[in-house]
C-alpha atoms as a PDB file:
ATOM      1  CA  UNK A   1     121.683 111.608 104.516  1.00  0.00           C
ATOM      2  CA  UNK A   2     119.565 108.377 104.873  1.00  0.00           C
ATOM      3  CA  UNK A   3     117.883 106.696 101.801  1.00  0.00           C
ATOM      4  CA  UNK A   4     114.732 107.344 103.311  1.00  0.00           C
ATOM      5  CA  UNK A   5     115.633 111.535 103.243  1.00  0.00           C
ATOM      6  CA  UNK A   6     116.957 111.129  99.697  1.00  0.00           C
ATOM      7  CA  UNK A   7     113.997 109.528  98.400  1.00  0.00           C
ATOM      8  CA  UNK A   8     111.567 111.738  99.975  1.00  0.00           C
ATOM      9  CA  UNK A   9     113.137 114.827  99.098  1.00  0.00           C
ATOM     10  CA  UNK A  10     114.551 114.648  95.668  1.00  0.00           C
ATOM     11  CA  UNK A  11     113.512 117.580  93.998  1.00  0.00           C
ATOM     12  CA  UNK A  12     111.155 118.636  96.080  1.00  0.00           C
ATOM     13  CA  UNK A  13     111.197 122.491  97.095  1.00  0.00           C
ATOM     14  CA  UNK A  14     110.384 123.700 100.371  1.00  0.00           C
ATOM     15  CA  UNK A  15     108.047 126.742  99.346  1.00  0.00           C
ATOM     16  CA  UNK A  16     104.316 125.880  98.914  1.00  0.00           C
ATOM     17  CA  UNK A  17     103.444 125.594  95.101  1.00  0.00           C
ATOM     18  CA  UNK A  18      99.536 126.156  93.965  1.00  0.00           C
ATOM     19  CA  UNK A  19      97.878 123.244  92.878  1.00  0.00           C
ATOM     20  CA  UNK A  20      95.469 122.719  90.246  1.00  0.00           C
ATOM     21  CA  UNK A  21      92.636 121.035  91.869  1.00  0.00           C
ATOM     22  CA  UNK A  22      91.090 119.284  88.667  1.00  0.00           C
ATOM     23  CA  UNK A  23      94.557 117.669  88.758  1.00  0.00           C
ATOM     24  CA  UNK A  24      94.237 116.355  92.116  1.00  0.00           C
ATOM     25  CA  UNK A  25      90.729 115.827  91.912  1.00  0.00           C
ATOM     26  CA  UNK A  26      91.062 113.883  88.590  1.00  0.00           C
ATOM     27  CA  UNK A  27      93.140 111.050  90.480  1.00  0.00           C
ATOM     28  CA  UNK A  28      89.906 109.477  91.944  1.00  0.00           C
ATOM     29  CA  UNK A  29      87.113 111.326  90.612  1.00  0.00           C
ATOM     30  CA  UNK A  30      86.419 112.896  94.028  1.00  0.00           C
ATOM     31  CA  UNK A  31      88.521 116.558  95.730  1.00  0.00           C
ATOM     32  CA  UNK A  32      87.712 114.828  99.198  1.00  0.00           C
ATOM     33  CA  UNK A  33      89.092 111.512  98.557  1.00  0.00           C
ATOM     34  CA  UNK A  34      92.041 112.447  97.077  1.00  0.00           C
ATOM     35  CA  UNK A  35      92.834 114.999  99.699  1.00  0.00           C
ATOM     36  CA  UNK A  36      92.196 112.213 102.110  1.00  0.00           C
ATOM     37  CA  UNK A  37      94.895 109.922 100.568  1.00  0.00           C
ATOM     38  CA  UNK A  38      97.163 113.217 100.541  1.00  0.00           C
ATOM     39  CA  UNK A  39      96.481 113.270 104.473  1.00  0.00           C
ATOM     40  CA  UNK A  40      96.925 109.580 105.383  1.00  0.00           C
ATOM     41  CA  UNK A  41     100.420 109.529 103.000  1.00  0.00           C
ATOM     42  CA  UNK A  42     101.812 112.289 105.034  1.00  0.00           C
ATOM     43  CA  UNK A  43     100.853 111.400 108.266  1.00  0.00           C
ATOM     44  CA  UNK A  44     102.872 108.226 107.151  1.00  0.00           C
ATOM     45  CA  UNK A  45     105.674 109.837 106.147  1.00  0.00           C
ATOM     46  CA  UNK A  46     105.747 111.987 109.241  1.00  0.00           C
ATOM     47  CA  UNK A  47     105.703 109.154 111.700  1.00  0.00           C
ATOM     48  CA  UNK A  48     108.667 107.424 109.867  1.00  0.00           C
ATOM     49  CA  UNK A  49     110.585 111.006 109.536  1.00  0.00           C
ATOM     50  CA  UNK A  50     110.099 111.556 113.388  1.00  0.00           C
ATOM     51  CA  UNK A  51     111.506 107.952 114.127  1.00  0.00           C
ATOM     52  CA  UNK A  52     114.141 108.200 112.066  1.00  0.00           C
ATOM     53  CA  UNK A  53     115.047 111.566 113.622  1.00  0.00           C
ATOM     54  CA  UNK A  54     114.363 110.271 116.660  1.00  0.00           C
ATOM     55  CA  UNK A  55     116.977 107.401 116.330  1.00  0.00           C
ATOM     56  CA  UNK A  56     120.123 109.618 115.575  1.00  0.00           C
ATOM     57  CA  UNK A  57     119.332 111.844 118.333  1.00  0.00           C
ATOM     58  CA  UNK A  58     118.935 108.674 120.684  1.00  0.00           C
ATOM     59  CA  UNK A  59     122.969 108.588 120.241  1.00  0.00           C
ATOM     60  CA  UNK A  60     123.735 111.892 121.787  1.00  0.00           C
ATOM     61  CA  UNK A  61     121.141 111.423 124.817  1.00  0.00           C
ATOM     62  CA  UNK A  62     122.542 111.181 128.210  1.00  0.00           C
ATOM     63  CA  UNK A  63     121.079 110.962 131.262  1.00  0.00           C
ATOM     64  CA  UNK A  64     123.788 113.332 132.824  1.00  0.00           C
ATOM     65  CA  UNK A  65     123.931 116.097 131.073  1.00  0.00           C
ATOM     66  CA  UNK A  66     126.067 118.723 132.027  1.00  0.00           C
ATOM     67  CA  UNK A  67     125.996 122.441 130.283  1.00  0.00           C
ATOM     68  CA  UNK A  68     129.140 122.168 128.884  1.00  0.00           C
ATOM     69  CA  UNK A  69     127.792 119.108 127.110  1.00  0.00           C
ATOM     70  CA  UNK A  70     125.119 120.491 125.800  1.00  0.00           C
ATOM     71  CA  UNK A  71     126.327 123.525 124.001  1.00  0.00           C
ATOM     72  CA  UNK A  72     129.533 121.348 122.524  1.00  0.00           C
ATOM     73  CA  UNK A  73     126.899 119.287 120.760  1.00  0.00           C
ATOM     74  CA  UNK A  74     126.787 120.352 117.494  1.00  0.00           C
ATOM     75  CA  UNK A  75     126.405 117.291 115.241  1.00  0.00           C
ATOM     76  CA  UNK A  76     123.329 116.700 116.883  1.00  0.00           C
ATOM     77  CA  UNK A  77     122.674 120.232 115.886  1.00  0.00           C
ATOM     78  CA  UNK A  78     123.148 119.698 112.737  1.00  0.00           C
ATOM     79  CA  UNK A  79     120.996 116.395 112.104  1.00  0.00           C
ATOM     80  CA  UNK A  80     117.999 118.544 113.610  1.00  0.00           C
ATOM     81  CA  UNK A  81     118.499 121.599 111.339  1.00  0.00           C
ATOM     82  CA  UNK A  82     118.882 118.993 108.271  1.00  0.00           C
ATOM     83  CA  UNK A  83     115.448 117.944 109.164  1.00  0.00           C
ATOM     84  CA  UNK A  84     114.112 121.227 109.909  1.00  0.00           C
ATOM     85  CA  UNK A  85     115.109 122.115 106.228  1.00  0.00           C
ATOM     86  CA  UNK A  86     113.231 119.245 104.796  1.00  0.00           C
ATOM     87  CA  UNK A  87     110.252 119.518 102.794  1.00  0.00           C
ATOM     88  CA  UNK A  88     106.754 119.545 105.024  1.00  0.00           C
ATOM     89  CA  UNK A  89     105.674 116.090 104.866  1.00  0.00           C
ATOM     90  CA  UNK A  90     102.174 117.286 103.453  1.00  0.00           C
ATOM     91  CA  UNK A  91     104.028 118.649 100.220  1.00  0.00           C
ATOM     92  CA  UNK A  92     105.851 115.162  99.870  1.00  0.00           C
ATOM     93  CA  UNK A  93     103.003 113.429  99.703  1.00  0.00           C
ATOM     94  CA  UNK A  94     101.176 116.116  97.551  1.00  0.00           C
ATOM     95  CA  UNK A  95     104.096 115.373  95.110  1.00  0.00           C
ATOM     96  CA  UNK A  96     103.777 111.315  95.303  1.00  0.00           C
ATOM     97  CA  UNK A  97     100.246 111.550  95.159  1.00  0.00           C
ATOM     98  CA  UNK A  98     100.146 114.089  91.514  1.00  0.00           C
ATOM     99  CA  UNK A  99     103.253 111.622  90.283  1.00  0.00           C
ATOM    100  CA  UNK A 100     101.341 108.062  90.725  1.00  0.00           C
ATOM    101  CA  UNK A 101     103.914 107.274  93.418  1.00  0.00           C
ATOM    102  CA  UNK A 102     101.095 106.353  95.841  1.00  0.00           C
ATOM    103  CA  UNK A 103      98.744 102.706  96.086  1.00  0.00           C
ATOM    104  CA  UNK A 104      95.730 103.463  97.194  1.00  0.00           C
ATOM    105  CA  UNK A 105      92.034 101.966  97.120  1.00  0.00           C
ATOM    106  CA  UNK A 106      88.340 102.295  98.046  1.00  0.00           C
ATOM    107  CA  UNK A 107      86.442 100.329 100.777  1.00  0.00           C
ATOM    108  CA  UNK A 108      84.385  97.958  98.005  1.00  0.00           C
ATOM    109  CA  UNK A 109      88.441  96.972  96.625  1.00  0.00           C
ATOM    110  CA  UNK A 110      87.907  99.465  93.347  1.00  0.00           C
ATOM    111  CA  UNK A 111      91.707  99.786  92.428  1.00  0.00           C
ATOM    112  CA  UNK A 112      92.676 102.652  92.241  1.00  0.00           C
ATOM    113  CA  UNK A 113      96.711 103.567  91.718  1.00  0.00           C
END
């Protein structure tokens, strides 16, 4: 499992939890913004998940594939249904976000973090 999987995933469940919204709202003041920062961390973590994934399956590509190679793959199988399993990125950054694990600030540089 990579660091970045580890990292993003430790302790995180994959079942959707209710939220209280004062305590996401209460990060910045404003429901909007802070579901905004919510939305721009996980389309982060999405695009680096999807490379990542992306990579290790770049091993087992071929350019000649056969049937027989494709159903006797089943390490790449694996690394796809270990992703699959993973948390949705929206809930990892939900969790960040509510634990102070994000940096974020406004347009006029109010720090925020």
């Amino acid at each position: 499992m990579s660091k970045l999987r580890r990292q993003l995933s430790a302790g995180i469940t994959n079942n959707v939890e209710t939220r209280h919204l004062d305590d996401i709202k209460g990060k910045t003041g404003n429901l909007y913004e802070s579901i905004s920062i919510i939305a721009k961390r996980s389309n982060q973590i999405n695009i680096s998940l999807k490379e990542e994934l992306h990579n290790k399956l770049e091993e087992f590509a071929s350019h000649t594939d056969s049937l027989e190679e494709i159903h006797e793959n089943k390490e790449q199988i694996e690394i796809s249904r270990a992703y699959e399993r993973m948390p949705n990125p929206a809930l990892l950054a939900t969790q960040e976000f509510l634990e102070d694990k994000v940096y974020f600030r406004k347009g006029d540089d109010e720090l925020f973090s």
